[in-house]
N, C-alpha and C. Protein backbone atom coordinates (compact mmCIF):
# COMPACT_ATOMS: atom_id res chain seq x y z
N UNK A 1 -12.85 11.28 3.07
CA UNK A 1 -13.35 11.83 1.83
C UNK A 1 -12.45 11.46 0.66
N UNK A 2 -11.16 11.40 0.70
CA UNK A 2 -10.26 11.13 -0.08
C UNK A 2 -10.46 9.91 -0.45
N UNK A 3 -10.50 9.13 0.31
CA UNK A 3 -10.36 7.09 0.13
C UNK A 3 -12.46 7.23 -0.66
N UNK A 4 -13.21 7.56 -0.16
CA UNK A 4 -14.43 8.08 -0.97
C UNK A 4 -14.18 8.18 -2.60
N UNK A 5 -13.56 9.59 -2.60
CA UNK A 5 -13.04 10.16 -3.94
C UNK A 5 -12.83 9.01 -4.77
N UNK A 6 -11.52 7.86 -3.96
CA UNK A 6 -10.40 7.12 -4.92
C UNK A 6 -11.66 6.09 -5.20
N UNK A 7 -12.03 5.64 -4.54
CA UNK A 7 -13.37 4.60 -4.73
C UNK A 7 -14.19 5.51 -5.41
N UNK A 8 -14.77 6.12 -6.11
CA UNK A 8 -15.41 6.43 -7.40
C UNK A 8 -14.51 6.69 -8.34
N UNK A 9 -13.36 7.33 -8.40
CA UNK A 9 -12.80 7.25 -9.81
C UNK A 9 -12.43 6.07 -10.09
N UNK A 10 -12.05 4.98 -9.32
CA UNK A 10 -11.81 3.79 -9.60
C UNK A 10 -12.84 3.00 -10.08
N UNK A 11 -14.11 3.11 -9.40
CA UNK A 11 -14.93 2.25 -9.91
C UNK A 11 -15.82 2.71 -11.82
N UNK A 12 -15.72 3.80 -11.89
CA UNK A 12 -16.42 4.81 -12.82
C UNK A 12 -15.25 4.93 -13.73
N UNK A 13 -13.77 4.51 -13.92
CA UNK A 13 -12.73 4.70 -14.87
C UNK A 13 -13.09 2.88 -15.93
N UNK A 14 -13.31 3.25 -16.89
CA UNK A 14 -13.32 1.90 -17.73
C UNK A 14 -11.90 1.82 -18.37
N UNK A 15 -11.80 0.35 -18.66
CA UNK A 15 -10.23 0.35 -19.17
C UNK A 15 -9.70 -0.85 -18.41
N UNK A 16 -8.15 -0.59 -18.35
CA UNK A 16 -7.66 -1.57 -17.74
C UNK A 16 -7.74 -1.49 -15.89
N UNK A 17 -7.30 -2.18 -15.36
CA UNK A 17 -7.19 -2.20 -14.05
C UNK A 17 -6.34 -1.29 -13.55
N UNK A 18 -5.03 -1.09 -14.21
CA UNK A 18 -4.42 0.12 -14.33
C UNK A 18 -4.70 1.37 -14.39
N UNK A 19 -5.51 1.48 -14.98
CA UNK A 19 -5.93 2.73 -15.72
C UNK A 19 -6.91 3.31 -14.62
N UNK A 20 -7.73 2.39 -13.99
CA UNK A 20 -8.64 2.65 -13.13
C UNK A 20 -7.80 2.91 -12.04
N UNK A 21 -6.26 2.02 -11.15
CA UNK A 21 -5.97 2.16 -10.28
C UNK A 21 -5.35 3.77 -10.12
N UNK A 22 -5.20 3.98 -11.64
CA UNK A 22 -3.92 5.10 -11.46
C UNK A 22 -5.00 6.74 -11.60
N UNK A 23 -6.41 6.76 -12.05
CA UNK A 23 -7.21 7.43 -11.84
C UNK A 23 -8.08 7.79 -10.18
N UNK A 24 -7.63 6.29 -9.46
CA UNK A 24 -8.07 6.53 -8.29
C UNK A 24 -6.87 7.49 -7.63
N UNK A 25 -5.49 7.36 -8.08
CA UNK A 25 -4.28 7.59 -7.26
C UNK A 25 -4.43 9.32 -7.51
N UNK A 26 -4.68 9.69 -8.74
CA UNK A 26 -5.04 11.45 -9.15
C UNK A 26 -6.06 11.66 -8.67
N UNK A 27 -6.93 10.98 -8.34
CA UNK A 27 -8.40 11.80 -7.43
C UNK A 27 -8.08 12.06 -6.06
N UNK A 28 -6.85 11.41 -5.82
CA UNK A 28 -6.33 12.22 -4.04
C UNK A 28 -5.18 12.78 -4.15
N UNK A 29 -4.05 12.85 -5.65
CA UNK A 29 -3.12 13.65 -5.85
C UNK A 29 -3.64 15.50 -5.83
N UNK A 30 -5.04 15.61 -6.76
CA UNK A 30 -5.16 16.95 -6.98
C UNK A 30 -5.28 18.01 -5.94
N UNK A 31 -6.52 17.27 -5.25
CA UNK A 31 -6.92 17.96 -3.79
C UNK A 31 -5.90 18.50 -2.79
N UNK A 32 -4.78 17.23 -3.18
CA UNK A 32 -3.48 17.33 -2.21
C UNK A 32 -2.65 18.70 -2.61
N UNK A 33 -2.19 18.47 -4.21
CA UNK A 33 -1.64 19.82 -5.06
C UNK A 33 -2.33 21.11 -4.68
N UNK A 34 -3.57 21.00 -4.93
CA UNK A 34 -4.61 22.42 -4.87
C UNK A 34 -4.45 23.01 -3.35
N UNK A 35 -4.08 22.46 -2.85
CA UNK A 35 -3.82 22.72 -1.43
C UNK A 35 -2.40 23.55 -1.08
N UNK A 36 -1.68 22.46 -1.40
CA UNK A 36 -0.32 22.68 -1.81
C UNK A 36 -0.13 24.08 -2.05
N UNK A 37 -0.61 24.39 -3.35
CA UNK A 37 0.01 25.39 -4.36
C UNK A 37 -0.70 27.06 -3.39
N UNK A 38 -2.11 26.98 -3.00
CA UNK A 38 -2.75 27.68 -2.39
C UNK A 38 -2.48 28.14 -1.25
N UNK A 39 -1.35 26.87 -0.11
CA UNK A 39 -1.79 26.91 1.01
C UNK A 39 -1.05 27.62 1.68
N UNK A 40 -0.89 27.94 2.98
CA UNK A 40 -0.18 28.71 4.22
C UNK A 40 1.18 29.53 3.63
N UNK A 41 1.74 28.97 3.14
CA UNK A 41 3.25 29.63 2.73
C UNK A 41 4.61 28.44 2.61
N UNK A 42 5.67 28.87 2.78
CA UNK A 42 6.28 27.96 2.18
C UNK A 42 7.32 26.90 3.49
N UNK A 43 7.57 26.08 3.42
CA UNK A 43 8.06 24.64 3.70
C UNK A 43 6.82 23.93 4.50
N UNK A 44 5.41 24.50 4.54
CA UNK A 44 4.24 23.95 4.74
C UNK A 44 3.26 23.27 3.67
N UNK A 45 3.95 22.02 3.53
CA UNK A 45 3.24 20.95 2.46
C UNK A 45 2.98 19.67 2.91
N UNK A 46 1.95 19.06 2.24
CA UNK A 46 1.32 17.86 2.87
C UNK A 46 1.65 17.00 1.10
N UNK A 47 2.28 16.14 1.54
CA UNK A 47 2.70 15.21 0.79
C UNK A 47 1.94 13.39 1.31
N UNK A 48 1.48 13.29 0.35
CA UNK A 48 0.44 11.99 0.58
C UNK A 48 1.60 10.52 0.37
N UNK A 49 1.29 9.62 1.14
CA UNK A 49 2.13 8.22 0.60
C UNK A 49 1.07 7.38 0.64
N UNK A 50 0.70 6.32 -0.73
CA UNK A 50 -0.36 5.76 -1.28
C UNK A 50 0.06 4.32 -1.40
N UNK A 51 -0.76 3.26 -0.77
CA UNK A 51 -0.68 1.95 -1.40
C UNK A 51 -2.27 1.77 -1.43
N UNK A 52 -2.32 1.44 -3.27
CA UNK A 52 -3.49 0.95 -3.49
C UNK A 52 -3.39 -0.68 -4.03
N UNK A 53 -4.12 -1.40 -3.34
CA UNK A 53 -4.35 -2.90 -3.94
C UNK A 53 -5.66 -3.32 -4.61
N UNK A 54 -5.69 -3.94 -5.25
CA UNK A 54 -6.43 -4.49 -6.12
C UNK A 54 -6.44 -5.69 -6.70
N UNK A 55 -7.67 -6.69 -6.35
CA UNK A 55 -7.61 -8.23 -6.36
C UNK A 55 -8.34 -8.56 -7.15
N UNK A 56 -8.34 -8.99 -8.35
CA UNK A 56 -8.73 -9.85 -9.19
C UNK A 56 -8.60 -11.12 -9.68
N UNK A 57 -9.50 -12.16 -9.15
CA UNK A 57 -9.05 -13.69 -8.89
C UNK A 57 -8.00 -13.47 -8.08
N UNK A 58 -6.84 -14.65 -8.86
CA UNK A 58 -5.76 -14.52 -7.33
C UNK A 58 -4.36 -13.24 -8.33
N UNK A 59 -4.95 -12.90 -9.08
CA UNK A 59 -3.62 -11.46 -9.49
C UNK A 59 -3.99 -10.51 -8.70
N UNK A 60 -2.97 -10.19 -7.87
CA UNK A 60 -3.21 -8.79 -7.01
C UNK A 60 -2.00 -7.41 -7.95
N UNK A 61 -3.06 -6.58 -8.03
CA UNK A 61 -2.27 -5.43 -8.76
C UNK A 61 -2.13 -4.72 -7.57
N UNK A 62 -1.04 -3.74 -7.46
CA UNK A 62 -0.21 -3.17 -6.63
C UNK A 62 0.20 -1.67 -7.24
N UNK A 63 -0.21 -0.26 -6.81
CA UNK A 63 0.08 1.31 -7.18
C UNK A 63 0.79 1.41 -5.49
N UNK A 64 1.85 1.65 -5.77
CA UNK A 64 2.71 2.60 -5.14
C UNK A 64 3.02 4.08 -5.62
N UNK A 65 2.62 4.85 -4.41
CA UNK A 65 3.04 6.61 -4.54
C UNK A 65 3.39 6.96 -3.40
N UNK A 66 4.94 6.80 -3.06
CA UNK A 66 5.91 7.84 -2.51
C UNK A 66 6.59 6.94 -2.25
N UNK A 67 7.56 6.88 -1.24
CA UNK A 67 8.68 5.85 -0.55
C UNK A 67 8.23 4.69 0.40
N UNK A 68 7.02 4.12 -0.32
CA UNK A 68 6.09 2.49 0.26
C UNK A 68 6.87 1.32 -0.04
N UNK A 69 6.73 0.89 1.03
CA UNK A 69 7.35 -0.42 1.06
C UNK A 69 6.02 -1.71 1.28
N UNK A 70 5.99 -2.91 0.38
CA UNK A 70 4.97 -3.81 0.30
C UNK A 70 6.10 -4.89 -0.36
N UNK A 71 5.73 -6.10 1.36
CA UNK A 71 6.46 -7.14 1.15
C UNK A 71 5.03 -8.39 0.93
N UNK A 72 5.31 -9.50 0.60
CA UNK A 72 4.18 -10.74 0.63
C UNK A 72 5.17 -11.92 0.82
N UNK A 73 4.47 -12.04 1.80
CA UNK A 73 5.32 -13.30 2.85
C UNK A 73 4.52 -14.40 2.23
N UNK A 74 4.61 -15.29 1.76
CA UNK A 74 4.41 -16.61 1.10
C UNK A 74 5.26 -18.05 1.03
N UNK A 75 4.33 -18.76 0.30
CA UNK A 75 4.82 -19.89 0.65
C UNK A 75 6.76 -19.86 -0.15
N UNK A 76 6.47 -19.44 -0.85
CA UNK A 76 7.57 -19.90 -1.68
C UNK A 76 8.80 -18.69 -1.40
N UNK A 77 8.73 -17.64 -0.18
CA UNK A 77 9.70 -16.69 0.46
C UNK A 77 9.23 -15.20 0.15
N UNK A 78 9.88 -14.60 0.31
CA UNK A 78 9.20 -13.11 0.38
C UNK A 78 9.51 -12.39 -0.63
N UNK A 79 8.78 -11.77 -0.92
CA UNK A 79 8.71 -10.74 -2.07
C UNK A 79 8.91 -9.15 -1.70
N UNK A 80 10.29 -8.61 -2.15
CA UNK A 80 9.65 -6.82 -1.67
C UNK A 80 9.06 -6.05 -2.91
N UNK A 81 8.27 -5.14 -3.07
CA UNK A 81 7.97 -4.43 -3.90
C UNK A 81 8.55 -3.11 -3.56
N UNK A 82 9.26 -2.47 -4.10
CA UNK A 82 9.47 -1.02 -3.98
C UNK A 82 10.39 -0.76 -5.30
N UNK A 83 9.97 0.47 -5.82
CA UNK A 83 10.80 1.46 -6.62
C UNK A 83 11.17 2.96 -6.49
N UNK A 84 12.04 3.44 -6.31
CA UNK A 84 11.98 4.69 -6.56
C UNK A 84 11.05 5.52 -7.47
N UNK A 85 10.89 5.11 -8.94
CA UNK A 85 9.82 5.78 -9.48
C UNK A 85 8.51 6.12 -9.28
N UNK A 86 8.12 5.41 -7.77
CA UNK A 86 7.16 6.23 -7.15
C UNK A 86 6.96 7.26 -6.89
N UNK A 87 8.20 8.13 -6.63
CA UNK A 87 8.73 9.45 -6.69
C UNK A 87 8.79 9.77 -5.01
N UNK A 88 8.11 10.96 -4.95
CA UNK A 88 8.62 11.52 -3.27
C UNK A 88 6.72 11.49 -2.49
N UNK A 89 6.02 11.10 -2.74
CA UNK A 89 4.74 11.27 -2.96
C UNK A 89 3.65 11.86 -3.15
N UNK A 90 2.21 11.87 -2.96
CA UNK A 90 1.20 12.99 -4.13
C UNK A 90 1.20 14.47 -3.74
N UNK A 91 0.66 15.12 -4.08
CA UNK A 91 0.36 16.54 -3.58
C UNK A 91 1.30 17.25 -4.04
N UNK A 92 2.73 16.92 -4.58
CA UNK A 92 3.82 17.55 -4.54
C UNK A 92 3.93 18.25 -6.41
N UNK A 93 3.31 17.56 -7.06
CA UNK A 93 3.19 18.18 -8.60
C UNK A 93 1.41 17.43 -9.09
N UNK A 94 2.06 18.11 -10.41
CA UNK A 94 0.48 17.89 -10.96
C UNK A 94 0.44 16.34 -11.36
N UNK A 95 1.33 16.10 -11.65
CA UNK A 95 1.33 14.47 -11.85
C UNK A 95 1.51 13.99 -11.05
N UNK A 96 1.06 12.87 -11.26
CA UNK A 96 1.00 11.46 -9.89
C UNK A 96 1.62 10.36 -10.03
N UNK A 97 2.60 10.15 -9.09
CA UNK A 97 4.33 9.75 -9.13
C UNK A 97 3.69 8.18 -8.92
N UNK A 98 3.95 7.10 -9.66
CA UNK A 98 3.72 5.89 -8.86
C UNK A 98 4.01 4.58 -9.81
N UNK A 99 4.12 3.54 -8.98
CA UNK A 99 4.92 2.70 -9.62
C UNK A 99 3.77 1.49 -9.17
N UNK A 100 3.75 0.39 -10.51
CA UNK A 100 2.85 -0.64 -10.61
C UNK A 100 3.59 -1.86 -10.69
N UNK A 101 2.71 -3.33 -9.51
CA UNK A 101 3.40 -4.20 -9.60
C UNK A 101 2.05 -5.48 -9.71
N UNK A 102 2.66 -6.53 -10.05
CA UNK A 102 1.52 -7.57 -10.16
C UNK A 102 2.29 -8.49 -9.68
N UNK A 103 1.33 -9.30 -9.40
CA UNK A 103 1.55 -10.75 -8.65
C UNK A 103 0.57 -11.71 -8.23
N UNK A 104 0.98 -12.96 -8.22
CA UNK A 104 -0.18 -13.67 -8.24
C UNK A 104 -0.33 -14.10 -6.47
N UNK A 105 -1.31 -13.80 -5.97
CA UNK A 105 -1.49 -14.26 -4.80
C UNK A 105 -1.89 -15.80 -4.50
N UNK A 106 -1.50 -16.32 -3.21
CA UNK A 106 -2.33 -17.55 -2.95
C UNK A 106 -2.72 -17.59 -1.64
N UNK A 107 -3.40 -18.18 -1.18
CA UNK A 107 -4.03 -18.17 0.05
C UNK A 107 -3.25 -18.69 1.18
N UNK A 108 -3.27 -17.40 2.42
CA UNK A 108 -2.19 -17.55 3.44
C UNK A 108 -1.00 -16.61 3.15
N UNK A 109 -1.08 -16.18 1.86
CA UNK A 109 0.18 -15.11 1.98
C UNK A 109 -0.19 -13.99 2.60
N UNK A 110 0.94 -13.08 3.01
CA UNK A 110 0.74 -12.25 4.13
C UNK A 110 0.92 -10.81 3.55
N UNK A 111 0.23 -10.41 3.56
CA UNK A 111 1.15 -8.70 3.04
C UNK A 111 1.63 -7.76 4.18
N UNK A 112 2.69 -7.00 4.01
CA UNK A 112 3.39 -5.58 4.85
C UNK A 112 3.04 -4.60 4.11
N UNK A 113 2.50 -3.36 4.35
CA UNK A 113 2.50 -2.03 4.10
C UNK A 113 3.30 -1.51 4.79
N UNK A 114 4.05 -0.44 4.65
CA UNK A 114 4.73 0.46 5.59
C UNK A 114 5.74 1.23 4.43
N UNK A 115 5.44 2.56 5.12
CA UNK A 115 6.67 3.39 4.58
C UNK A 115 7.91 3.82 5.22
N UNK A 116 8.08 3.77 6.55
CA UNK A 116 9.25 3.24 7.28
C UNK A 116 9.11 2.06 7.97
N UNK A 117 10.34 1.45 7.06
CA UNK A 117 10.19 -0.27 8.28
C UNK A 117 11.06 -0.24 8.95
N UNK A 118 10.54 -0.22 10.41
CA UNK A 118 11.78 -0.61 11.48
C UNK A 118 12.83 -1.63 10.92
N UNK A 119 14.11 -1.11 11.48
CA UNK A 119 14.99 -2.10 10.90
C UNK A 119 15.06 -3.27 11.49
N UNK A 120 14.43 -3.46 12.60
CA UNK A 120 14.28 -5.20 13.19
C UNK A 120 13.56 -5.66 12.08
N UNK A 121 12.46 -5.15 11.71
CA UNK A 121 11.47 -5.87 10.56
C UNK A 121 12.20 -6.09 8.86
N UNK A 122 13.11 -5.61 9.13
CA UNK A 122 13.83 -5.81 7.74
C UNK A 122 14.34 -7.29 8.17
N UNK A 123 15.01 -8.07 8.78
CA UNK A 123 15.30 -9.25 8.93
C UNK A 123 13.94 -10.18 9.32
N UNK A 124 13.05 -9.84 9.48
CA UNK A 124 11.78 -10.34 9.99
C UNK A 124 10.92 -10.96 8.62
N UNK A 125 11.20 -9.29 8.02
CA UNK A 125 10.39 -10.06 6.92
C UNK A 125 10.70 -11.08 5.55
N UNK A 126 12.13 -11.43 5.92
CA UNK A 126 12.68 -12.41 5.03
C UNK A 126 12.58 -14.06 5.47
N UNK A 127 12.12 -13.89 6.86
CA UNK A 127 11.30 -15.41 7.35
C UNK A 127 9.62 -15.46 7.39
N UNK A 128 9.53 -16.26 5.76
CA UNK A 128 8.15 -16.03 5.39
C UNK A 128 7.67 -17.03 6.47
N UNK A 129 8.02 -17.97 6.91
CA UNK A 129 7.39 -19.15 7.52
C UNK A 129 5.86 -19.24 7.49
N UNK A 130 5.20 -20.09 7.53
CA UNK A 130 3.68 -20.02 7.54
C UNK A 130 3.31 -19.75 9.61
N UNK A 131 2.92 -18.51 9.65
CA UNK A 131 1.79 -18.29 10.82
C UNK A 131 0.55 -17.53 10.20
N UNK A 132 -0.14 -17.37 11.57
CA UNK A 132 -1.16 -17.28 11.70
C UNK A 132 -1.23 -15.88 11.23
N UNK A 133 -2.05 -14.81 10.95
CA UNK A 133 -1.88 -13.33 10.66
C UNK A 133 -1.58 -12.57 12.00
N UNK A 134 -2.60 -13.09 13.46
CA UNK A 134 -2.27 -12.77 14.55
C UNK A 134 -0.73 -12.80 15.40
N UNK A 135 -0.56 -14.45 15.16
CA UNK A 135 1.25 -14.44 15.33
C UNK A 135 2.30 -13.88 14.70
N UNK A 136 1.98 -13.53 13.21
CA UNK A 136 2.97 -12.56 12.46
C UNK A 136 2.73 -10.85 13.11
N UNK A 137 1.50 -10.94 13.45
CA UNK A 137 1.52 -9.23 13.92
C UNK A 137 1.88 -9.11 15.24
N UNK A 138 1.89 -10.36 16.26
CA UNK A 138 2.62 -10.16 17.50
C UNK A 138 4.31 -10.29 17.26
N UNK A 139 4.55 -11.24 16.71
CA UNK A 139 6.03 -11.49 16.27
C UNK A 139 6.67 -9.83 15.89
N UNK A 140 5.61 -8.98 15.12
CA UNK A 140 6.36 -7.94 13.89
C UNK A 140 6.69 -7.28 15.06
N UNK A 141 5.44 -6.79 16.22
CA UNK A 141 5.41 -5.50 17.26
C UNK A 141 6.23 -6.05 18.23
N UNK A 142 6.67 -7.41 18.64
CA UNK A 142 7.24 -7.50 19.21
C UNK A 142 8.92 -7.20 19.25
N UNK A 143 9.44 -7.23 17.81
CA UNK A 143 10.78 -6.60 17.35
C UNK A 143 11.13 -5.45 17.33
N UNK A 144 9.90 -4.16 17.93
CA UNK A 144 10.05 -3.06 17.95
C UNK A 144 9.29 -2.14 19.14
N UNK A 145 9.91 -1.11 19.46
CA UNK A 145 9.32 -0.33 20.34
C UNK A 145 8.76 1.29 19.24
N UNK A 146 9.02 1.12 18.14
CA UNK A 146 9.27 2.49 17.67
C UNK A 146 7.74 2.22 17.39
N UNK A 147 7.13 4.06 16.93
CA UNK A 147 5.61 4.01 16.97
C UNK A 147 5.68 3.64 15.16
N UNK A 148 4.65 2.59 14.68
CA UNK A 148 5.05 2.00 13.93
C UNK A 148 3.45 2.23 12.85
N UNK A 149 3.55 2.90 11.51
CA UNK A 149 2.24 2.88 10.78
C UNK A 149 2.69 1.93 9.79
N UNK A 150 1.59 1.00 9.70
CA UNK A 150 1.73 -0.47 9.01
C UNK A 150 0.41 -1.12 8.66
N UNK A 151 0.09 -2.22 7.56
CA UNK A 151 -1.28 -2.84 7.38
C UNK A 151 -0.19 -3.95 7.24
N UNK A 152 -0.96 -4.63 7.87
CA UNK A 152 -0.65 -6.28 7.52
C UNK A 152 -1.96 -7.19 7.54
N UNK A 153 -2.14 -7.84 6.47
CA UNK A 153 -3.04 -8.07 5.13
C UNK A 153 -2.67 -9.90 5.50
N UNK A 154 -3.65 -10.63 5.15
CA UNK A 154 -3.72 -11.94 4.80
C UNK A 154 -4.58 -12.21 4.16
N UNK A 155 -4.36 -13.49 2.57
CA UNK A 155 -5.34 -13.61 2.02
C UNK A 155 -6.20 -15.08 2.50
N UNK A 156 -7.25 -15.04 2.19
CA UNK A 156 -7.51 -16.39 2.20
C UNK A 156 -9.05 -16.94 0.61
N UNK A 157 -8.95 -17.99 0.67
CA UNK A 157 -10.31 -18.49 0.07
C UNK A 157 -11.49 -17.56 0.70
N UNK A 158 -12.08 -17.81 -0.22
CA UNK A 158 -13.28 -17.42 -0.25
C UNK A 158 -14.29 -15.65 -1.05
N UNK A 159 -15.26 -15.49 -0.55
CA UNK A 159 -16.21 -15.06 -1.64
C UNK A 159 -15.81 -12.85 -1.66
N UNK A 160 -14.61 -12.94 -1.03
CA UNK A 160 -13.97 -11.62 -1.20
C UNK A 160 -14.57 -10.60 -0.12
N UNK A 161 -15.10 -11.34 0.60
CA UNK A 161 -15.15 -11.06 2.34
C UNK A 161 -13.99 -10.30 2.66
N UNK A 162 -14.00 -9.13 3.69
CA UNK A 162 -12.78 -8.80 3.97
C UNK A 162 -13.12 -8.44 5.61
N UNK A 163 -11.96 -8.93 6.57
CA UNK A 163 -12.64 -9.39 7.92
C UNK A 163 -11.05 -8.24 8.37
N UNK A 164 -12.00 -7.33 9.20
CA UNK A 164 -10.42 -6.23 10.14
C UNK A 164 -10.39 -6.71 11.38
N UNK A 165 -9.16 -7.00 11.79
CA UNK A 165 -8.45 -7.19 13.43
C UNK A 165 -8.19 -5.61 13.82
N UNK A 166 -8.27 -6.00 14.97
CA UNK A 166 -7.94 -4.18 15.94
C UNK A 166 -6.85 -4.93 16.75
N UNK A 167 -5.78 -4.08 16.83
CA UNK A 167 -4.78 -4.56 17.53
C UNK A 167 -5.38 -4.38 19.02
């Protein structure tokens, strides 16, 4: 219902791409707060961590909210995205903590989501080398035993098709 929510304020916000991304990021901050402020009693809070992407031609815009980590393995070496000014993540105040990045994508770069990265994958992800999306996701799980929440993303040509692997 939430990812619902963010997909209509996003699509229904006119303006910049920004403006739209960061209206999708408050249509799952409030619900989270209202909850929050209402709910069970106290050190019982649900704090949300958000990566929203957004592709236009080959600029991919990038909203981070909470302690997300988003690397892009490419031709030309790896990129990390992270700031602190994402804050601690949503639900936690009325404002919605998050930090914006751009970049130009090209086809075959790889993206990491994750908000804890195993520390094998911290040396992992600084060898962009060109594989396959399948061999980078056996390579990643293979450096770790820990239970691991992660998207790993590849772009390619074409008409904005988007094709999911099941591990």
């Amino acid at each position: 219902q939430l990812a619902s929510r963010a997909a209509v304020a996003f699509y229904v916000t006119q303006g910049t791409m920004t403006a739209a991304l960061r209206a999708a990021a408050a249509s799952i901050n409030q619900p989270l707060y209202e909850r929050n402020v209402s709910g069970p009693g106290h050190g019982q809070y649900a704090a949300g961590l958000l990566a929203i992407l957004a592709l236009r031609e080959a600029q991919l815009t990038v909203l981070l909210s909470g302690p997300m980590h988003a690397y892009v393995l490419g031709a030309q070496g790896t990129q990390h995205i992270f700031d602190t000014l994402s804050g601690r993540g949503l639900g936690l105040g009325q404002t919605t903590p998050h930090y914006f990045s751009q970049l130009q994508l090209q086809a075959d770069d790889r993206l990491v989501l994750c908000a804890r990265m195993p520390a094998a994958w911290e040396t992992a992800v600084q060898d962009a080398s060109p594989a396959s999306l399948d061999a980078t996701r056996r390579r990643f799980m293979s450096l770790t035993g820990e239970d691991v929440n992660a998207v790993l993303l590849q772009a390619s040509q074409g008409t904005g098709r988007v094709t999911i692997q099941r591990p």
